[in-house]
Each structure stands twice: as structure tokens, then as C-alpha cells.
C-alpha atoms as a PDB file:
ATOM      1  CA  UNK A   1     -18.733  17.537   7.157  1.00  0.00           C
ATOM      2  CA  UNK A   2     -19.868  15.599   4.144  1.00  0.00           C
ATOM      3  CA  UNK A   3     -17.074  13.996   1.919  1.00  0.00           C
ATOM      4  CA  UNK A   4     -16.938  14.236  -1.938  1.00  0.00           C
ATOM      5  CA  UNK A   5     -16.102  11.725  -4.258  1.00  0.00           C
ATOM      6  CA  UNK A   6     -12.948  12.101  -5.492  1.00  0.00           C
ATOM      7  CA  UNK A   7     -12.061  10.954  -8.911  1.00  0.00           C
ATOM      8  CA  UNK A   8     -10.334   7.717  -7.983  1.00  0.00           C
ATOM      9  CA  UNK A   9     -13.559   6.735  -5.864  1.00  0.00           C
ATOM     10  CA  UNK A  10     -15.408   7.168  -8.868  1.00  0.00           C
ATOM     11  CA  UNK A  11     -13.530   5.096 -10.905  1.00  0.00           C
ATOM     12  CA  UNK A  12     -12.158   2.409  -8.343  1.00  0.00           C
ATOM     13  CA  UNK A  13     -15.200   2.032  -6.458  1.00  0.00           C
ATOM     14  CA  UNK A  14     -15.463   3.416  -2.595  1.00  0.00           C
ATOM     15  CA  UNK A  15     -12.743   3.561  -0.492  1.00  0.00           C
ATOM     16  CA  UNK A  16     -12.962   0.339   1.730  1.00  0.00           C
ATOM     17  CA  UNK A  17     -12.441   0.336   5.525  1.00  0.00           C
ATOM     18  CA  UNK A  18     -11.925  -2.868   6.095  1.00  0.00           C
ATOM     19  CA  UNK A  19      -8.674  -3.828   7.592  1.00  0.00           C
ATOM     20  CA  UNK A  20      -5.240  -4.349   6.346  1.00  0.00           C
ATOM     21  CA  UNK A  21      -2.716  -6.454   8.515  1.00  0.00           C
ATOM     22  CA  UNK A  22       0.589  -5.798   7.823  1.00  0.00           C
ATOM     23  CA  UNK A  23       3.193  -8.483   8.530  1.00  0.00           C
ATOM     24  CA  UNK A  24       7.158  -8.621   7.431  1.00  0.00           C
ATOM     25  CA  UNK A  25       8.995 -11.046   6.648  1.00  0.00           C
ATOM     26  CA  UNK A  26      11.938 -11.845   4.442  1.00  0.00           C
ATOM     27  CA  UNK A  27      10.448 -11.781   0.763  1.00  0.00           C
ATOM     28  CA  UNK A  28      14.161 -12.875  -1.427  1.00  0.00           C
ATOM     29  CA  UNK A  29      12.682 -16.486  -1.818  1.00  0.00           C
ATOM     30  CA  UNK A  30       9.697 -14.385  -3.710  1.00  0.00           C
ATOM     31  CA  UNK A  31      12.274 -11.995  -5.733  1.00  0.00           C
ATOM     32  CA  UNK A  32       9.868  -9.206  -4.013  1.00  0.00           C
ATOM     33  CA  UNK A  33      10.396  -6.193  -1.564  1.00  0.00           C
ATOM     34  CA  UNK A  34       6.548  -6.633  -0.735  1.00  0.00           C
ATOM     35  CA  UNK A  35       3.441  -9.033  -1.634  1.00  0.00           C
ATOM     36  CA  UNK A  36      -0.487  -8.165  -1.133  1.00  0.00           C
ATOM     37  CA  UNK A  37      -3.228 -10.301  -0.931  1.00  0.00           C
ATOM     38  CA  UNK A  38      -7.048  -8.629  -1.681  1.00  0.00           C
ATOM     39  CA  UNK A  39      -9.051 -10.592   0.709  1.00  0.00           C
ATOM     40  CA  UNK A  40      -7.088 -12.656   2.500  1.00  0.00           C
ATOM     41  CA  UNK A  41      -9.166 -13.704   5.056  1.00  0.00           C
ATOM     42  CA  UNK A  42     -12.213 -13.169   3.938  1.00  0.00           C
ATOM     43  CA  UNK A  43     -14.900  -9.927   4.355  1.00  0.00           C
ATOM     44  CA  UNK A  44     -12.573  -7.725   2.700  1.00  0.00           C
ATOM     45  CA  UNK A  45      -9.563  -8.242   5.139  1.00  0.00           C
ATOM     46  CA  UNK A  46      -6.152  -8.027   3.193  1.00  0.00           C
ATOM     47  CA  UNK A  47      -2.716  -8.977   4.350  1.00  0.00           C
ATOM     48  CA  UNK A  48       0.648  -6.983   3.187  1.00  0.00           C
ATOM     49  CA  UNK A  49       3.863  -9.095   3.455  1.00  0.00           C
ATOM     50  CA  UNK A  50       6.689  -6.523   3.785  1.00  0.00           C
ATOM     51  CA  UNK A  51      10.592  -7.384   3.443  1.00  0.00           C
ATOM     52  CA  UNK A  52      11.787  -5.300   6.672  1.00  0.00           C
ATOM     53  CA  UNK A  53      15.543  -5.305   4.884  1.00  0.00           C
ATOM     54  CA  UNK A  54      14.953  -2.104   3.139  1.00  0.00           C
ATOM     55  CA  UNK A  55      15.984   1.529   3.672  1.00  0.00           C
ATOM     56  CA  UNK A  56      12.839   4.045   5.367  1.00  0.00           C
ATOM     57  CA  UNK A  57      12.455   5.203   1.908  1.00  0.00           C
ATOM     58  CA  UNK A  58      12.093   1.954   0.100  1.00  0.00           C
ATOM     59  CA  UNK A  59       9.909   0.616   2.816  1.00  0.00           C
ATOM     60  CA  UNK A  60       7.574   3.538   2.628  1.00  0.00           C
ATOM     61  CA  UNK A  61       7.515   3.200  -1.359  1.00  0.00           C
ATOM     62  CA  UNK A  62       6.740  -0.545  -0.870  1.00  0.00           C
ATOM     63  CA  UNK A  63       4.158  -0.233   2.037  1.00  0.00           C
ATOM     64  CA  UNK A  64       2.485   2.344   0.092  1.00  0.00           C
ATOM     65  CA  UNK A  65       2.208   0.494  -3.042  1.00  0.00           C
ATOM     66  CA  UNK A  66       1.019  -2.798  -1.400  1.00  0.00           C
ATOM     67  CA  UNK A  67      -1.766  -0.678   0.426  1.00  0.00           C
ATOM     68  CA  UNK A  68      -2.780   0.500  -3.150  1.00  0.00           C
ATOM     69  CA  UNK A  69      -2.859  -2.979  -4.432  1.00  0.00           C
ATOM     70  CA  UNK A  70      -5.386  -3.813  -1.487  1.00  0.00           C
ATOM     71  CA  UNK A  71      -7.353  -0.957  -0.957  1.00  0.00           C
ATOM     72  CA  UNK A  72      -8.264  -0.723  -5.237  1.00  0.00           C
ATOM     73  CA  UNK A  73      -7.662  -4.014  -5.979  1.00  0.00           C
ATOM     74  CA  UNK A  74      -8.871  -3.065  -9.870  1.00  0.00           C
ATOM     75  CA  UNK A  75      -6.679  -0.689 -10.154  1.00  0.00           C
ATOM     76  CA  UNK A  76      -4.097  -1.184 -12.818  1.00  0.00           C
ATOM     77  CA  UNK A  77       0.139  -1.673 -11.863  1.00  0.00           C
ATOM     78  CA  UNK A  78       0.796   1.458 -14.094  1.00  0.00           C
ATOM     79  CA  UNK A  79      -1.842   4.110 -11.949  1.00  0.00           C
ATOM     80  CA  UNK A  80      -0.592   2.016  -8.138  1.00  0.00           C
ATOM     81  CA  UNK A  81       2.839   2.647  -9.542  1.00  0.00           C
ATOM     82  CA  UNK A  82       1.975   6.476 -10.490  1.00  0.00           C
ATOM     83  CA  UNK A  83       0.084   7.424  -7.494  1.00  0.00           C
ATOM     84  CA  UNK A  84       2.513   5.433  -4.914  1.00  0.00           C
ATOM     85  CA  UNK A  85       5.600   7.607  -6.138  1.00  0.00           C
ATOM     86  CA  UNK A  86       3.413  10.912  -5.724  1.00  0.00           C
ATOM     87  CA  UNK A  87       2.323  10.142  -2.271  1.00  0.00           C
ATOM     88  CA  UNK A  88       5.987   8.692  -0.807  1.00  0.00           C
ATOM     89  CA  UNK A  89       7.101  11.604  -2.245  1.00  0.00           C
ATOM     90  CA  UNK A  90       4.970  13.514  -0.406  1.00  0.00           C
ATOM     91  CA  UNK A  91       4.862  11.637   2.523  1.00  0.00           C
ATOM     92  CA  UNK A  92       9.186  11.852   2.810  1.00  0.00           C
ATOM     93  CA  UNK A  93       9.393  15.558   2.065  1.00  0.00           C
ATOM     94  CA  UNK A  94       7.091  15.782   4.979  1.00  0.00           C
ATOM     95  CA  UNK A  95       9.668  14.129   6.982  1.00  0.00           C
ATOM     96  CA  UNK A  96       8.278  10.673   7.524  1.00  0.00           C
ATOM     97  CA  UNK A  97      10.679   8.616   8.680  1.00  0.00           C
ATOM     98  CA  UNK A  98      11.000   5.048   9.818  1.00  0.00           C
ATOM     99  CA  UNK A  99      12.586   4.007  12.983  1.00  0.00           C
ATOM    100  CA  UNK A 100      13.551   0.987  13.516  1.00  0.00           C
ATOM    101  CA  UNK A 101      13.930  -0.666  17.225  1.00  0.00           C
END
């Protein structure tokens, strides 16, 4: 089955499948709850630096929004701001959760 374009791949260029590596780490040094870097290491591999000390919610909202950053790197704070609270939104009425060992 054949995928359309959806508006945001129009304007933000195709979706990219190159991979994102997620690490956490304690961000309060950075006054941040999460960091992404476009290209980190090269050929369109991006890193996320997470700050594991937040609630399931906050995480999602954060992992989300990092994700954004990287995967429509032109895209400006104001629509990654807009679009992350519609999708953790989503995503938590649909009873995501995060469980931590």
C-alpha cells in the first residue's frame, strides 16, 4: 500500500529513517528535561539526551518533543511544541505508560 504525503512531509521534507539513539542522563547542569542533537554522528544519526528524573507523563512529553527536534530538524519550537502536546496527549489517553525497573 502506497503512502501519501502528508502535509508536514511536504513542508518539512521526508520523513527520515535514519536512527535515533536515545540515552538518559541527568540534564540539571543543562537547566533541561531533554537535549537533541540533528546529526550527531554523522549520516543522519541523532542522539536524544533524556533526564530519567521525570514523571511517565513528562518523560513522554520530553521524548516526544526531542524526537520532533531530530526527525524535522527545520521545524520551528512553536509547531514541535504544538504537535508534541497533541500526540502525548494522544499517546497517554491511550494508556501509554512508562515503567520503570
Amino acid at each position: 500500500m502506497a503512502r501519501s504525503k502528508s502535509s508536514n512531509d511536504q513542508k518539512h521534507g521526508k520523513l527520515s529513517r535514519k536512527r535515533i539513539t536515545v540515552h538518559e542522563r541527568k540534564l540539571g547542569k543543562e537547566k533541561a528535561v531533554g537535549l537533541a542533537y540533528y546529526d550527531f554522528y554523522g549520516g543522519g544519526k541523532s542522539l536524544i539526551e533524556i533526564d530519567p528524573r521525570q514523571g511517565s507523563k513528562d518523560y513522554l512529553d520530553t521524548l516526544i518533543h526531542e524526537a520532533l527536534h531530530t526527525i524535522y530538524p527545520d521545524m520551528s519550537e512553536t509547531e514541535v511544541h504544538k504537535t508534541t502536546g497533541r500526540l502525548a496527549r494522544l499517546i497517554w489517553r491511550q494508556g501509554y505508560r512508562r515503567i520503570q525497573e
